[in-house]
PDB file of N, CA and C in Angstrom:
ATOM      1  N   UNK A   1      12.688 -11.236 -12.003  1.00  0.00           N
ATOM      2  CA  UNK A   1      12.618 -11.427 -10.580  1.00  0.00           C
ATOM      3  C   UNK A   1      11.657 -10.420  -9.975  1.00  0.00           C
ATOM      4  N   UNK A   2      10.876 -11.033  -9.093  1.00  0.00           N
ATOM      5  CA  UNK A   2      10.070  -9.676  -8.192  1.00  0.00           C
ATOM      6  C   UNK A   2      10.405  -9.791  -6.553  1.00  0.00           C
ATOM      7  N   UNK A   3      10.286  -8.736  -6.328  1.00  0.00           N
ATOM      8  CA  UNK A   3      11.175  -8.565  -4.950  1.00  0.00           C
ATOM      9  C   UNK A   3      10.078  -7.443  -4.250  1.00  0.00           C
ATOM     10  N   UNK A   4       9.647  -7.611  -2.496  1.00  0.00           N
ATOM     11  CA  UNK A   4       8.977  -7.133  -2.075  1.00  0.00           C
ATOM     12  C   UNK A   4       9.638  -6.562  -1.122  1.00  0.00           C
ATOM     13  N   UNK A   5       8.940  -5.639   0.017  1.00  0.00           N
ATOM     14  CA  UNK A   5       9.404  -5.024   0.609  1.00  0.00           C
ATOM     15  C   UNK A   5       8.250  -4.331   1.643  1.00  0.00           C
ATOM     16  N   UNK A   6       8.220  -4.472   3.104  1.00  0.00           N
ATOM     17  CA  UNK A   6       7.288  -3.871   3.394  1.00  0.00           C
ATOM     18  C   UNK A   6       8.075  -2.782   4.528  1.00  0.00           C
ATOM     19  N   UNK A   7       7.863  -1.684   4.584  1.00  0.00           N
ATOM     20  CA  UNK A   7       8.611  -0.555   5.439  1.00  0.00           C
ATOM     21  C   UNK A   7       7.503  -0.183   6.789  1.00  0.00           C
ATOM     22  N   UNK A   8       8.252  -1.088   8.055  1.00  0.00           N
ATOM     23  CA  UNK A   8       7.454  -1.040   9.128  1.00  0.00           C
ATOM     24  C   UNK A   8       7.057   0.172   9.561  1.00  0.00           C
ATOM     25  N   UNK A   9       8.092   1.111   9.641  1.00  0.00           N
ATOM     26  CA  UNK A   9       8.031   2.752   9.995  1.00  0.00           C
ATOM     27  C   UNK A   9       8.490   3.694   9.365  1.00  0.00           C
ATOM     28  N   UNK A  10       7.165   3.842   8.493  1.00  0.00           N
ATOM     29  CA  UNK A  10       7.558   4.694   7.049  1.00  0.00           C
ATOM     30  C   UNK A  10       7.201   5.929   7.700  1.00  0.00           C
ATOM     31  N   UNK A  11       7.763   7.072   7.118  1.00  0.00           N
ATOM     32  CA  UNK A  11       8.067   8.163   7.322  1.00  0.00           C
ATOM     33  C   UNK A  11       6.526   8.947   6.718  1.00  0.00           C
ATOM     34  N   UNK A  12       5.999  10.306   7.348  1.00  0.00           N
ATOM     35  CA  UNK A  12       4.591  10.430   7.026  1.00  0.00           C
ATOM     36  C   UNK A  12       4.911  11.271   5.343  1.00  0.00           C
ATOM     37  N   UNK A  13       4.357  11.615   4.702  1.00  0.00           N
ATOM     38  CA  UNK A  13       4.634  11.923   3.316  1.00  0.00           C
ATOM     39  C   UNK A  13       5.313  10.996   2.106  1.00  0.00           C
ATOM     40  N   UNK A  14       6.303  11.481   1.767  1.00  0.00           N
ATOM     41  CA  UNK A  14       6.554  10.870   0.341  1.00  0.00           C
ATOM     42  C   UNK A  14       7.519  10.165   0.906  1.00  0.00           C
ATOM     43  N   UNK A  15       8.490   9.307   0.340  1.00  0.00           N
ATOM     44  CA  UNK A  15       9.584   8.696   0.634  1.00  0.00           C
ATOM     45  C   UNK A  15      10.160   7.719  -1.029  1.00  0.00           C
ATOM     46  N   UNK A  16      11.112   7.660  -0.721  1.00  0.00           N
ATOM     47  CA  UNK A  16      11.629   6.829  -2.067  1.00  0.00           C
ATOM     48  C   UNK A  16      12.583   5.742  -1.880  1.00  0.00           C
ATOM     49  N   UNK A  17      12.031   5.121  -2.329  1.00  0.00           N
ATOM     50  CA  UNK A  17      12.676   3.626  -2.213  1.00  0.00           C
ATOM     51  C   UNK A  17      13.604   2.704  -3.141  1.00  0.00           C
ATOM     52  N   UNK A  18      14.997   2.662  -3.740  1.00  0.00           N
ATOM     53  CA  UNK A  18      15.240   1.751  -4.874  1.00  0.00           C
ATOM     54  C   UNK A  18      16.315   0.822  -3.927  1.00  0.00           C
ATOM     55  N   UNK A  19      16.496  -0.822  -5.343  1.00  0.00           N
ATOM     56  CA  UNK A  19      17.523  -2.146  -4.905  1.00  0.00           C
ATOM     57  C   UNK A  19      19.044  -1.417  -5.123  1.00  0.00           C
ATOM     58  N   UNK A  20      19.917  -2.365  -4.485  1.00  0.00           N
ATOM     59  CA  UNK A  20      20.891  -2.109  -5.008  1.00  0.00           C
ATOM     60  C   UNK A  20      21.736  -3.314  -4.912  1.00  0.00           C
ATOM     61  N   UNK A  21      21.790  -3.843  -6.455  1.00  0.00           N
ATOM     62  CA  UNK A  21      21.860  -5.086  -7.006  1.00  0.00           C
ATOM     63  C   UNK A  21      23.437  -4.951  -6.633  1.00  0.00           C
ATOM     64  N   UNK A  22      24.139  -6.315  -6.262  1.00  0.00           N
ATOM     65  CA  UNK A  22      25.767  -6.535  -6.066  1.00  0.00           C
ATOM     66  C   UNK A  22      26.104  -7.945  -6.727  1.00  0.00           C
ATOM     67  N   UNK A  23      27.016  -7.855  -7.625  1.00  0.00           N
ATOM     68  CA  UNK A  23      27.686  -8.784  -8.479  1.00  0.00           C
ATOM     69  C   UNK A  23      28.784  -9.760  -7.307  1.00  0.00           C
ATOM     70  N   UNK A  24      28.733 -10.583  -8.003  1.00  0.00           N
ATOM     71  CA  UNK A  24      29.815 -11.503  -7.125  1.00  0.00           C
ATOM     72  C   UNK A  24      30.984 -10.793  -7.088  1.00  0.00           C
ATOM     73  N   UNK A  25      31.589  -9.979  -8.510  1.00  0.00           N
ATOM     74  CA  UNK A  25      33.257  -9.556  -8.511  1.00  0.00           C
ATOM     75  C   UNK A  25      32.821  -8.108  -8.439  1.00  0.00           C
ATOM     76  N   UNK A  26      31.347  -7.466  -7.327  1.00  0.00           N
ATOM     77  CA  UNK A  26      31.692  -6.134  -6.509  1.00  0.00           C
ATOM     78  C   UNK A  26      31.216  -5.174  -6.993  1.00  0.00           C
ATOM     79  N   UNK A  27      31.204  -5.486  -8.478  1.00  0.00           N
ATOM     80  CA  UNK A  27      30.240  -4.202  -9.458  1.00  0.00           C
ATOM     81  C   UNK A  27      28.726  -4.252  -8.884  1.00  0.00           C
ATOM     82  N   UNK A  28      27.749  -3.104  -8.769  1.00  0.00           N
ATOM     83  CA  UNK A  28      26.577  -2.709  -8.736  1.00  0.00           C
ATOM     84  C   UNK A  28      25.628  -1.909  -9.767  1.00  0.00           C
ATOM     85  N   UNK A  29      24.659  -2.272  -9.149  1.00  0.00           N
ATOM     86  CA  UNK A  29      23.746  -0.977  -9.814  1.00  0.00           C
ATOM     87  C   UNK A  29      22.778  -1.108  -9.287  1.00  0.00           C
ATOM     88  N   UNK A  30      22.068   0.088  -9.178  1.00  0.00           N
ATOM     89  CA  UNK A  30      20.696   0.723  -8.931  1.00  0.00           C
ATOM     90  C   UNK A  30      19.318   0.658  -9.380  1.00  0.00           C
ATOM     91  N   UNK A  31      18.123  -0.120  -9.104  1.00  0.00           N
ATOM     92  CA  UNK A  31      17.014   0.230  -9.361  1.00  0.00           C
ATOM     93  C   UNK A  31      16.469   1.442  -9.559  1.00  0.00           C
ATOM     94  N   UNK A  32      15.635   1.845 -10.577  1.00  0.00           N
ATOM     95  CA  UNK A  32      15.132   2.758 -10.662  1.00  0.00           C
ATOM     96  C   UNK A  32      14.163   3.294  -9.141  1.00  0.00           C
ATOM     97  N   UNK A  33      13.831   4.464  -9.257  1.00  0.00           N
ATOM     98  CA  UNK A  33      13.215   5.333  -7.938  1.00  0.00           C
ATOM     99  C   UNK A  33      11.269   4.432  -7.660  1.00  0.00           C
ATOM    100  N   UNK A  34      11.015   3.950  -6.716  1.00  0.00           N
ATOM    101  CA  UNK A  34       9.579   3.769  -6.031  1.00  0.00           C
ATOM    102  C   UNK A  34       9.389   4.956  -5.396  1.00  0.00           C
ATOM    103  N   UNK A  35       8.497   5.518  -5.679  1.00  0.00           N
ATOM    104  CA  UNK A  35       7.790   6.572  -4.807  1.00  0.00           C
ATOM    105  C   UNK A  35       6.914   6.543  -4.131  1.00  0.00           C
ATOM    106  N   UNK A  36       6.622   6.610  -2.929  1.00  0.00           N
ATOM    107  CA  UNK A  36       5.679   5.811  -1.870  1.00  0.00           C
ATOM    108  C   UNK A  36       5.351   6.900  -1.335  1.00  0.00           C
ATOM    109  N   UNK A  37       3.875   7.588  -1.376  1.00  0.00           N
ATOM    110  CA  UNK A  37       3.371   8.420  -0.585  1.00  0.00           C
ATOM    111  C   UNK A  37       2.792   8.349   0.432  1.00  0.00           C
ATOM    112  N   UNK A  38       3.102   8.206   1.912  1.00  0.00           N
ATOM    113  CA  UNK A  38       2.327   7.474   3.044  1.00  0.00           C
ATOM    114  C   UNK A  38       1.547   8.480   4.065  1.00  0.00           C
ATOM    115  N   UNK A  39       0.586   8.308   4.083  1.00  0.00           N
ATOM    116  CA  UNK A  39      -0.460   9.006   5.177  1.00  0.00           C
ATOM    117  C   UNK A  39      -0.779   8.297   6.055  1.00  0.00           C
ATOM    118  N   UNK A  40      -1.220   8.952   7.229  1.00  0.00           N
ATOM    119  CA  UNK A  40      -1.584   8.141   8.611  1.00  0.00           C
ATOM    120  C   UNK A  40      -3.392   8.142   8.551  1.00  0.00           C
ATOM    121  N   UNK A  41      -3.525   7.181   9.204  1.00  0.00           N
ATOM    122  CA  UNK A  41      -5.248   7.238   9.253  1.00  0.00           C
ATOM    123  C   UNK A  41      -5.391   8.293  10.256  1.00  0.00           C
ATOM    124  N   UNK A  42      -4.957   8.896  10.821  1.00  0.00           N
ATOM    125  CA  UNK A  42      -5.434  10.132  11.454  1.00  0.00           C
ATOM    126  C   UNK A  42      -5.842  11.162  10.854  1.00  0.00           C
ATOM    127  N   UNK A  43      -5.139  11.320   9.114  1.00  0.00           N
ATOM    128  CA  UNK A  43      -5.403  12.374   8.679  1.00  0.00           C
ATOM    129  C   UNK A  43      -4.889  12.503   7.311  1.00  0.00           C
ATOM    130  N   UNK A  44      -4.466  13.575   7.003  1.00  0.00           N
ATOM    131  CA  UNK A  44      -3.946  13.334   5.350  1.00  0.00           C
ATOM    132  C   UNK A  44      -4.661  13.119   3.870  1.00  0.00           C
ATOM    133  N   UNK A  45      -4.254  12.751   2.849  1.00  0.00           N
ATOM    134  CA  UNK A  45      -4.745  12.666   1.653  1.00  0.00           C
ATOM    135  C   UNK A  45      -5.935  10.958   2.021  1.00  0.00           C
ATOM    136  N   UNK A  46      -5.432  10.297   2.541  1.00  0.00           N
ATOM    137  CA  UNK A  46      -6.437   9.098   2.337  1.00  0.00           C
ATOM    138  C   UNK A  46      -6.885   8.773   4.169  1.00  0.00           C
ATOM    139  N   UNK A  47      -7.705   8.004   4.240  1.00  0.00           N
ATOM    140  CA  UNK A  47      -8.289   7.597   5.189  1.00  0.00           C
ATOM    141  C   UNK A  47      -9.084   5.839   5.066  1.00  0.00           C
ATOM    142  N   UNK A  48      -8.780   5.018   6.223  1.00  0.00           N
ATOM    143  CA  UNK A  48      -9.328   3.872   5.888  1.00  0.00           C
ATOM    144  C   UNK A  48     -10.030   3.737   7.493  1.00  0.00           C
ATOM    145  N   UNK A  49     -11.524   3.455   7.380  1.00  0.00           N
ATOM    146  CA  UNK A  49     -11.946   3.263   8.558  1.00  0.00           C
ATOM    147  C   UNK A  49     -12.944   2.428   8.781  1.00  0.00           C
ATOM    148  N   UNK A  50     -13.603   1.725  10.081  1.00  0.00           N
ATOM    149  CA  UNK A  50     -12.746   1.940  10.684  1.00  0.00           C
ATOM    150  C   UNK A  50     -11.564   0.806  10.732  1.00  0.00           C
ATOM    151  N   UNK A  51     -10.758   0.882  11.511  1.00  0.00           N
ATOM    152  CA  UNK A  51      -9.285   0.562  11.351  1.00  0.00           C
ATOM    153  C   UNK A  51      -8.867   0.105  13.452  1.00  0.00           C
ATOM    154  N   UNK A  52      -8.961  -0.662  14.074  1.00  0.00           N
ATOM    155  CA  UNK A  52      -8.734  -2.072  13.173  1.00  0.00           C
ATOM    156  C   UNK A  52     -10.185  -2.443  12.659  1.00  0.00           C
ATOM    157  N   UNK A  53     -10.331  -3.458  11.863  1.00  0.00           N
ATOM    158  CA  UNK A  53     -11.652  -4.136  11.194  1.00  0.00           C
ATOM    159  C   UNK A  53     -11.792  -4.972  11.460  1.00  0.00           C
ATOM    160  N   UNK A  54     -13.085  -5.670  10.795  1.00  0.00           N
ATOM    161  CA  UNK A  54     -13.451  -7.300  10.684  1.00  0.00           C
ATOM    162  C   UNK A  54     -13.165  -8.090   9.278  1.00  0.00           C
ATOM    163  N   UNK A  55     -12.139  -6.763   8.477  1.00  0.00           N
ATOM    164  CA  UNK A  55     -12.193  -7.211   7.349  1.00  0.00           C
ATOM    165  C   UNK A  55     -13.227  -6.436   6.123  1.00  0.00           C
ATOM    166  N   UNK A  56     -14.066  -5.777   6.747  1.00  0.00           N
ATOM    167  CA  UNK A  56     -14.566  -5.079   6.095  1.00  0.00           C
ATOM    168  C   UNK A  56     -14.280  -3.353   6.516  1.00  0.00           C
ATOM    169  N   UNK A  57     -14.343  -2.403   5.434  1.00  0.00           N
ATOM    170  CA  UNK A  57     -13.704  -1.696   5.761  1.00  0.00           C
ATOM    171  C   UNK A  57     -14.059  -0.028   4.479  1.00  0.00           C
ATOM    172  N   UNK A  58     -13.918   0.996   4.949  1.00  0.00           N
ATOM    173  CA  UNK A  58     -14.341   1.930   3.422  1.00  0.00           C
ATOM    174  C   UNK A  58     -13.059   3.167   3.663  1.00  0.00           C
ATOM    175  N   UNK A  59     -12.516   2.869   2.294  1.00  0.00           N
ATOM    176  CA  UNK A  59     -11.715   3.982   2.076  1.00  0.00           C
ATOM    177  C   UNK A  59     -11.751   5.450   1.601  1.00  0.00           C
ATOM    178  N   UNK A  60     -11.731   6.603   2.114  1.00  0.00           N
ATOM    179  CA  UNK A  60     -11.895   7.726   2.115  1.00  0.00           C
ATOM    180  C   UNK A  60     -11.127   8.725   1.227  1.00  0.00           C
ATOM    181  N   UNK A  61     -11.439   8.856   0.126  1.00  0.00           N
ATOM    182  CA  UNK A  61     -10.138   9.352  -0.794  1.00  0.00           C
ATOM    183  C   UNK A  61     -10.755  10.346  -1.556  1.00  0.00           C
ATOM    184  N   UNK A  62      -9.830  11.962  -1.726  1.00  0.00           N
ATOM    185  CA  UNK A  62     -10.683  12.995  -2.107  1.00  0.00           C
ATOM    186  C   UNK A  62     -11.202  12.983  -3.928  1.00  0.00           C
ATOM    187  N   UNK A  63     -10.703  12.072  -3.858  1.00  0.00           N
ATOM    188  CA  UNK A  63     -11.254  12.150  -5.697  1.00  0.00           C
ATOM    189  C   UNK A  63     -11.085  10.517  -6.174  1.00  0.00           C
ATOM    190  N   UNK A  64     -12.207   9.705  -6.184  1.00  0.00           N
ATOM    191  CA  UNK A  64     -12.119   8.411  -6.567  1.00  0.00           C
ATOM    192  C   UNK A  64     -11.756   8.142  -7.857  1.00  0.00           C
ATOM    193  N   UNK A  65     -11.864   9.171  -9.290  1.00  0.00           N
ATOM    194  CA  UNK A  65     -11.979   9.467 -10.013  1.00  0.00           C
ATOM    195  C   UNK A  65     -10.344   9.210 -10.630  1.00  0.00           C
ATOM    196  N   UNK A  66      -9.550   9.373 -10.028  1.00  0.00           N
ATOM    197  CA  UNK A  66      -8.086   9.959  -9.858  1.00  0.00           C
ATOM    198  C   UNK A  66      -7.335   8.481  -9.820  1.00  0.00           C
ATOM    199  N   UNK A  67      -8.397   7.331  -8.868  1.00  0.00           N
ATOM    200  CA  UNK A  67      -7.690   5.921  -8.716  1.00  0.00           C
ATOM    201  C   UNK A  67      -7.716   5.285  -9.778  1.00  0.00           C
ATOM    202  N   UNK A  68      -6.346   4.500  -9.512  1.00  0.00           N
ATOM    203  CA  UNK A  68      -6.268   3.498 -10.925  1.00  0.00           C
ATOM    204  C   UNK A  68      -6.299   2.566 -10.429  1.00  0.00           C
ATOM    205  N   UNK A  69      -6.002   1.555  -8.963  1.00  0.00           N
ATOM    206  CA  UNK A  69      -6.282   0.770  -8.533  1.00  0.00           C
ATOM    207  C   UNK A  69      -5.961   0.699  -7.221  1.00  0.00           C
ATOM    208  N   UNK A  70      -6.457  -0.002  -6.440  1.00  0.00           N
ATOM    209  CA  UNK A  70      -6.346  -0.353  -5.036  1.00  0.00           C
ATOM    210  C   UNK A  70      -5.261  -1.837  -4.728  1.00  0.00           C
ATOM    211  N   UNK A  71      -4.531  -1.631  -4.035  1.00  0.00           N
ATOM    212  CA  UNK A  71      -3.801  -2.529  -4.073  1.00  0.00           C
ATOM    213  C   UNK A  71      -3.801  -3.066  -2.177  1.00  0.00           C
ATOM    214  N   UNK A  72      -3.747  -4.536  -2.098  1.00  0.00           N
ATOM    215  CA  UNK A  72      -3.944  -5.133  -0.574  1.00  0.00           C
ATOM    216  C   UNK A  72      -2.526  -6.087  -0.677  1.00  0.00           C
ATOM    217  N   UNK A  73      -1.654  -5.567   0.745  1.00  0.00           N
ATOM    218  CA  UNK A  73      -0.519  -6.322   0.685  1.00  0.00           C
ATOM    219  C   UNK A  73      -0.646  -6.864   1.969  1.00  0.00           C
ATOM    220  N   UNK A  74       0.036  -8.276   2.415  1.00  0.00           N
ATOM    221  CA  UNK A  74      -0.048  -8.848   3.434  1.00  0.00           C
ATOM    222  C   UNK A  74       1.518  -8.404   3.693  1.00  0.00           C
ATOM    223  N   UNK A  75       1.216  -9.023   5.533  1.00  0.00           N
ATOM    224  CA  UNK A  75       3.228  -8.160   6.129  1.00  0.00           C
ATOM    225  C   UNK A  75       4.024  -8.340   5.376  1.00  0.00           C
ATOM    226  N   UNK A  76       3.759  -9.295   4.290  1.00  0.00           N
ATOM    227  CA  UNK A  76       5.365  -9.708   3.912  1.00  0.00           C
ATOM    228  C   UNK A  76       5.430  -8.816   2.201  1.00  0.00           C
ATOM    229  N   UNK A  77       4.447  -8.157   2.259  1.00  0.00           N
ATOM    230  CA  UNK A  77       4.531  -7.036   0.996  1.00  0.00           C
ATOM    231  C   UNK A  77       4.120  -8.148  -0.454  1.00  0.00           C
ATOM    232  N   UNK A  78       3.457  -9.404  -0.411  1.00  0.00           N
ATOM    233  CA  UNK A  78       3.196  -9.980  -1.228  1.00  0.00           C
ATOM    234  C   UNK A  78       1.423  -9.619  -1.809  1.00  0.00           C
ATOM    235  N   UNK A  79       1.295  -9.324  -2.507  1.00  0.00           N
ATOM    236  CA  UNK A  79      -0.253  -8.859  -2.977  1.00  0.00           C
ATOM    237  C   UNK A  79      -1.169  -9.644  -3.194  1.00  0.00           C
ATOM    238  N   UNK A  80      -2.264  -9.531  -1.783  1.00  0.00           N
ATOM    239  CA  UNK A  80      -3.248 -10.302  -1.858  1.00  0.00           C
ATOM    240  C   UNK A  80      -4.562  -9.931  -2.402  1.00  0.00           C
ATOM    241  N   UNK A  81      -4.761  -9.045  -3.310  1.00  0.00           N
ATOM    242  CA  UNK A  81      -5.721  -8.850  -3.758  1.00  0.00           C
ATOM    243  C   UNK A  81      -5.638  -7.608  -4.862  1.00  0.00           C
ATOM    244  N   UNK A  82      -6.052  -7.138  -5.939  1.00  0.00           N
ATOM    245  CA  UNK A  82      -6.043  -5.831  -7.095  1.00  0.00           C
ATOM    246  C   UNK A  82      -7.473  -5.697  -7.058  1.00  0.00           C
ATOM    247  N   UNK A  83      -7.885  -3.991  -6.691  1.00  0.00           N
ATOM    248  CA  UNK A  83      -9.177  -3.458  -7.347  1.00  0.00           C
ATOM    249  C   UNK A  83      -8.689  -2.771  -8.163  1.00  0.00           C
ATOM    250  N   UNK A  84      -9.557  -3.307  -9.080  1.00  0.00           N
ATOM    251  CA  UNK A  84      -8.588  -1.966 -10.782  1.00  0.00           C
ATOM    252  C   UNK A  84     -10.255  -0.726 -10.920  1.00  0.00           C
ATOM    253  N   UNK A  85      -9.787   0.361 -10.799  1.00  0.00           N
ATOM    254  CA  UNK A  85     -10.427   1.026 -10.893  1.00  0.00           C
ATOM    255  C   UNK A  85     -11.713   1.253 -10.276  1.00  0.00           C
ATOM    256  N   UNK A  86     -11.818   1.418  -9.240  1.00  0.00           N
ATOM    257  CA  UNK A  86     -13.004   1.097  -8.271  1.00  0.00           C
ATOM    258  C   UNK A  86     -13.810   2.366  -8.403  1.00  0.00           C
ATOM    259  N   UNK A  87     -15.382   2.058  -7.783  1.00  0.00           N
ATOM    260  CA  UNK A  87     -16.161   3.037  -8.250  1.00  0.00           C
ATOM    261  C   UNK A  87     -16.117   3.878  -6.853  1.00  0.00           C
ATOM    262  N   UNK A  88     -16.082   2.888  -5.509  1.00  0.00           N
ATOM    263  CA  UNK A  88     -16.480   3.509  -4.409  1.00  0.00           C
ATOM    264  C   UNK A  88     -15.262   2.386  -3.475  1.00  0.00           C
ATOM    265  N   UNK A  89     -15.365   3.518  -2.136  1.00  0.00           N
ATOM    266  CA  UNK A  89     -14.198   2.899  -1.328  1.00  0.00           C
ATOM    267  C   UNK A  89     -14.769   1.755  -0.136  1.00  0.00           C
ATOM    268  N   UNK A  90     -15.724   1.175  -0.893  1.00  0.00           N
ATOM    269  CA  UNK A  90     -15.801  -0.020   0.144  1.00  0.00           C
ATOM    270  C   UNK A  90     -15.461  -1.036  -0.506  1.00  0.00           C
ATOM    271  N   UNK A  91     -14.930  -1.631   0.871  1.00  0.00           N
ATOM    272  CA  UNK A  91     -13.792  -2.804   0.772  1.00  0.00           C
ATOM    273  C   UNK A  91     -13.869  -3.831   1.322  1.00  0.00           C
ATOM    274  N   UNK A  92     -14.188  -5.126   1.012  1.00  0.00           N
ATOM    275  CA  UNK A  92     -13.949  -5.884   1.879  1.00  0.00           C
ATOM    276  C   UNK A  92     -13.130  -7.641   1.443  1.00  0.00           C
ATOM    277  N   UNK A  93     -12.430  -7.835   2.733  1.00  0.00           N
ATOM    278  CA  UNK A  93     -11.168  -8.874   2.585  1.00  0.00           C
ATOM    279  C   UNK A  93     -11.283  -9.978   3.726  1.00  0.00           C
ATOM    280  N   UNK A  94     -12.596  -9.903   4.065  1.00  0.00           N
ATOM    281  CA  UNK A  94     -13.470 -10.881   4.737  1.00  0.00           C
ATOM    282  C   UNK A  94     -12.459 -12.001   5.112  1.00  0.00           C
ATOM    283  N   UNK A  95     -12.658 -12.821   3.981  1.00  0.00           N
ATOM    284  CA  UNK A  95     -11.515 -13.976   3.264  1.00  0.00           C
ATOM    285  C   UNK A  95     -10.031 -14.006   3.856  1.00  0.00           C
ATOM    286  N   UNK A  96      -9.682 -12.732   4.177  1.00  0.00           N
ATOM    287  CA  UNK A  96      -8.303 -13.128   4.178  1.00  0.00           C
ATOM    288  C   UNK A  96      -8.228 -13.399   6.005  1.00  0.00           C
ATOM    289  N   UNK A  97      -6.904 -13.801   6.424  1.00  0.00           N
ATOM    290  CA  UNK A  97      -6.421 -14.294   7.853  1.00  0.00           C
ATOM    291  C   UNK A  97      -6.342 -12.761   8.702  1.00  0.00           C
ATOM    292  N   UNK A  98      -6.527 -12.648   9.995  1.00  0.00           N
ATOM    293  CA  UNK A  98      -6.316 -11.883  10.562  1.00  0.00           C
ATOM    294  C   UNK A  98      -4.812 -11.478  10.538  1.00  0.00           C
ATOM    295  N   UNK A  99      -4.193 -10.033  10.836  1.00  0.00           N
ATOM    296  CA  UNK A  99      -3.359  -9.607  10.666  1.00  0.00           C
ATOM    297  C   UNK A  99      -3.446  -7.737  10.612  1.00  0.00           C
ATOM    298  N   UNK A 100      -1.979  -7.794   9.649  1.00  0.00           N
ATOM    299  CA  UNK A 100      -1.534  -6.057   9.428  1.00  0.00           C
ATOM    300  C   UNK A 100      -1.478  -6.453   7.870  1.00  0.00           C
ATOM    301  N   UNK A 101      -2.037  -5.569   7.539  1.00  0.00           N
ATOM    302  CA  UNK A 101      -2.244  -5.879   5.840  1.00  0.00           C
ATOM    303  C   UNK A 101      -1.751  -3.882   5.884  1.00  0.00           C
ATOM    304  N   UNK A 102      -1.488  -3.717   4.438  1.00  0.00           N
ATOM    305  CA  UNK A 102      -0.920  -2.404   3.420  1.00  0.00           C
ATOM    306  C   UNK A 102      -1.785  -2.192   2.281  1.00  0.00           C
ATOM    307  N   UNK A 103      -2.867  -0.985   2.694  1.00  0.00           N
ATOM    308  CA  UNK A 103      -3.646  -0.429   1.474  1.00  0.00           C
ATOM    309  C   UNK A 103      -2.753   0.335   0.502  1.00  0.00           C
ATOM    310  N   UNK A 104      -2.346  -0.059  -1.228  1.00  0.00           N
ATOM    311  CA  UNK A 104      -2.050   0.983  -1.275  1.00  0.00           C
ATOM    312  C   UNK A 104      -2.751   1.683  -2.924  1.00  0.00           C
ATOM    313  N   UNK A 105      -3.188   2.561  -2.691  1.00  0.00           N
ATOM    314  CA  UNK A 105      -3.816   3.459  -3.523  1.00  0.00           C
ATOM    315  C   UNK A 105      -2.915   4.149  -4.312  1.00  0.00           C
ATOM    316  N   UNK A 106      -3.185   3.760  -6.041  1.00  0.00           N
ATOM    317  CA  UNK A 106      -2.481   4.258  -7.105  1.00  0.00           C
ATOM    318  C   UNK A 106      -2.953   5.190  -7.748  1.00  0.00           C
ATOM    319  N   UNK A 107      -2.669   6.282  -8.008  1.00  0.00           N
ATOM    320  CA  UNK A 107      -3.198   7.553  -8.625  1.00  0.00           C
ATOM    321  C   UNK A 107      -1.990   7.430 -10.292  1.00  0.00           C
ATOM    322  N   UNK A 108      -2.599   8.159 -11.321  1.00  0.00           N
ATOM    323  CA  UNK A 108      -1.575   8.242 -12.515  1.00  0.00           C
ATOM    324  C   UNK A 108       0.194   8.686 -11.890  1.00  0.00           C
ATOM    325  N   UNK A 109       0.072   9.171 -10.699  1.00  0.00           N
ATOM    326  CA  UNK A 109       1.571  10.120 -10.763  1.00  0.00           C
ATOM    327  C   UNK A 109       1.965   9.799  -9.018  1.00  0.00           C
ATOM    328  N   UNK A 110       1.088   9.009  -8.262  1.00  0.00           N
ATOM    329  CA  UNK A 110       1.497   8.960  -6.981  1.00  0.00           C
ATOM    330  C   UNK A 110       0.881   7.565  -6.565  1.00  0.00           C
ATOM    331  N   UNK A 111       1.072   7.220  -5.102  1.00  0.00           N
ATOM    332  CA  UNK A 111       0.950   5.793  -4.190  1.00  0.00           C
ATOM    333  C   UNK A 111       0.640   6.079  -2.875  1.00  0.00           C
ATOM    334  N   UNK A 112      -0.044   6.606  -2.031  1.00  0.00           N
ATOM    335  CA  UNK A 112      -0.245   6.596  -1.256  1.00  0.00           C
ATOM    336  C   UNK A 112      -0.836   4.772  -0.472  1.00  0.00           C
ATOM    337  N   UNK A 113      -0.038   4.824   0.970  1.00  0.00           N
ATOM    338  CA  UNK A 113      -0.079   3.801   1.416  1.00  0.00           C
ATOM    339  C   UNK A 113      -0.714   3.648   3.032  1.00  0.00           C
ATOM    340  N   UNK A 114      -1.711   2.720   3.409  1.00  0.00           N
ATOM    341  CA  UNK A 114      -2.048   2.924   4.705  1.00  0.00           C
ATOM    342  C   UNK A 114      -2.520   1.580   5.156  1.00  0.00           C
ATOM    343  N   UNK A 115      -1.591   1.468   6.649  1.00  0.00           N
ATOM    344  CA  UNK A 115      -1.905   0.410   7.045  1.00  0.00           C
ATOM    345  C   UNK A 115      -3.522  -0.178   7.529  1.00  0.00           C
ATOM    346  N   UNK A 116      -3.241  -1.201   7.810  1.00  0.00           N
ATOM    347  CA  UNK A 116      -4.625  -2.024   8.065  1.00  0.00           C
ATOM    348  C   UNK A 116      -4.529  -3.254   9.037  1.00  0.00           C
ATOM    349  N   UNK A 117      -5.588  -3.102   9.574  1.00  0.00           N
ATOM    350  CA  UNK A 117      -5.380  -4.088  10.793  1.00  0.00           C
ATOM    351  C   UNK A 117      -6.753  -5.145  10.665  1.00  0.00           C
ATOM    352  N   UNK A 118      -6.712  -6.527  10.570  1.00  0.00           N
ATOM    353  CA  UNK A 118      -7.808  -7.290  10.328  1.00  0.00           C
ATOM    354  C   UNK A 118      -8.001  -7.986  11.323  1.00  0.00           C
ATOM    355  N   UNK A 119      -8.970  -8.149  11.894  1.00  0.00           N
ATOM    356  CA  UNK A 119      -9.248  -8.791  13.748  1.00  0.00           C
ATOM    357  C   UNK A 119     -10.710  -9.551  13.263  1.00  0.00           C
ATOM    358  N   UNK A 120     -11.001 -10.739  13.329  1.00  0.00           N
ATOM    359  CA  UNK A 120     -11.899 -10.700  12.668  1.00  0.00           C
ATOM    360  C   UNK A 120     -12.682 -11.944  14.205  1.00  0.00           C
TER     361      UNK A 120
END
């Protein structure tokens, strides 16, 4: 099963996120820990500008070197697009519908996440 999730007012820094699965006769259990590192485009470890866009757009990140992929989520946290290993932070999602889309940038050990606004 895959299960999404998009957190309207995430908290600025790290935050952690797991399910918590319930049986018909009451027993549970726990998903393992998501670690979601969130910065504001004002400032912080990442930057996406400018913001809102036309869809096109360049991400600002202190060591490109460090990414393992770029990830584009639409509101409903379903993934509309994977850059695997990108050389440089321009971006563009032309293609997709206007909206609030979720950058989120994968490093080996962290996730930083930043919203996006497409006005096209």
């Amino acid at each position: 099963m895959n299960y999404g999730l998009y957190d309207y007012s995430p908290l600025q820094g790290r935050s952690y996120y797991r399910l918590k699965s319930i049986d018909r006769d009451g027993s549970f259990e726990h998903s393992h820990n998501e670690v979601v590192n969130y910065s504001s485009v004002m400032g912080g470890f990442a930057q996406v500008f400018p913001n809102p866009n036309d869809g096109s757009f360049t991400i600002q990140f202190e060591d490109y070197g460090r990414i393992l992929s770029i990830e584009i989520h639409d509101a409903l946290g379903q993934i509309v697009r994977i850059i695997e290993n990108p050389a440089q932070g321009n971006i563009s999602i032309s293609a997709l519908t206007n909206g609030l889309y979720s950058i989120s940038i994968r490093t080996q050990n962290e996730r930083f996440t930043i919203p996006v606004i497409v006005s096209q």
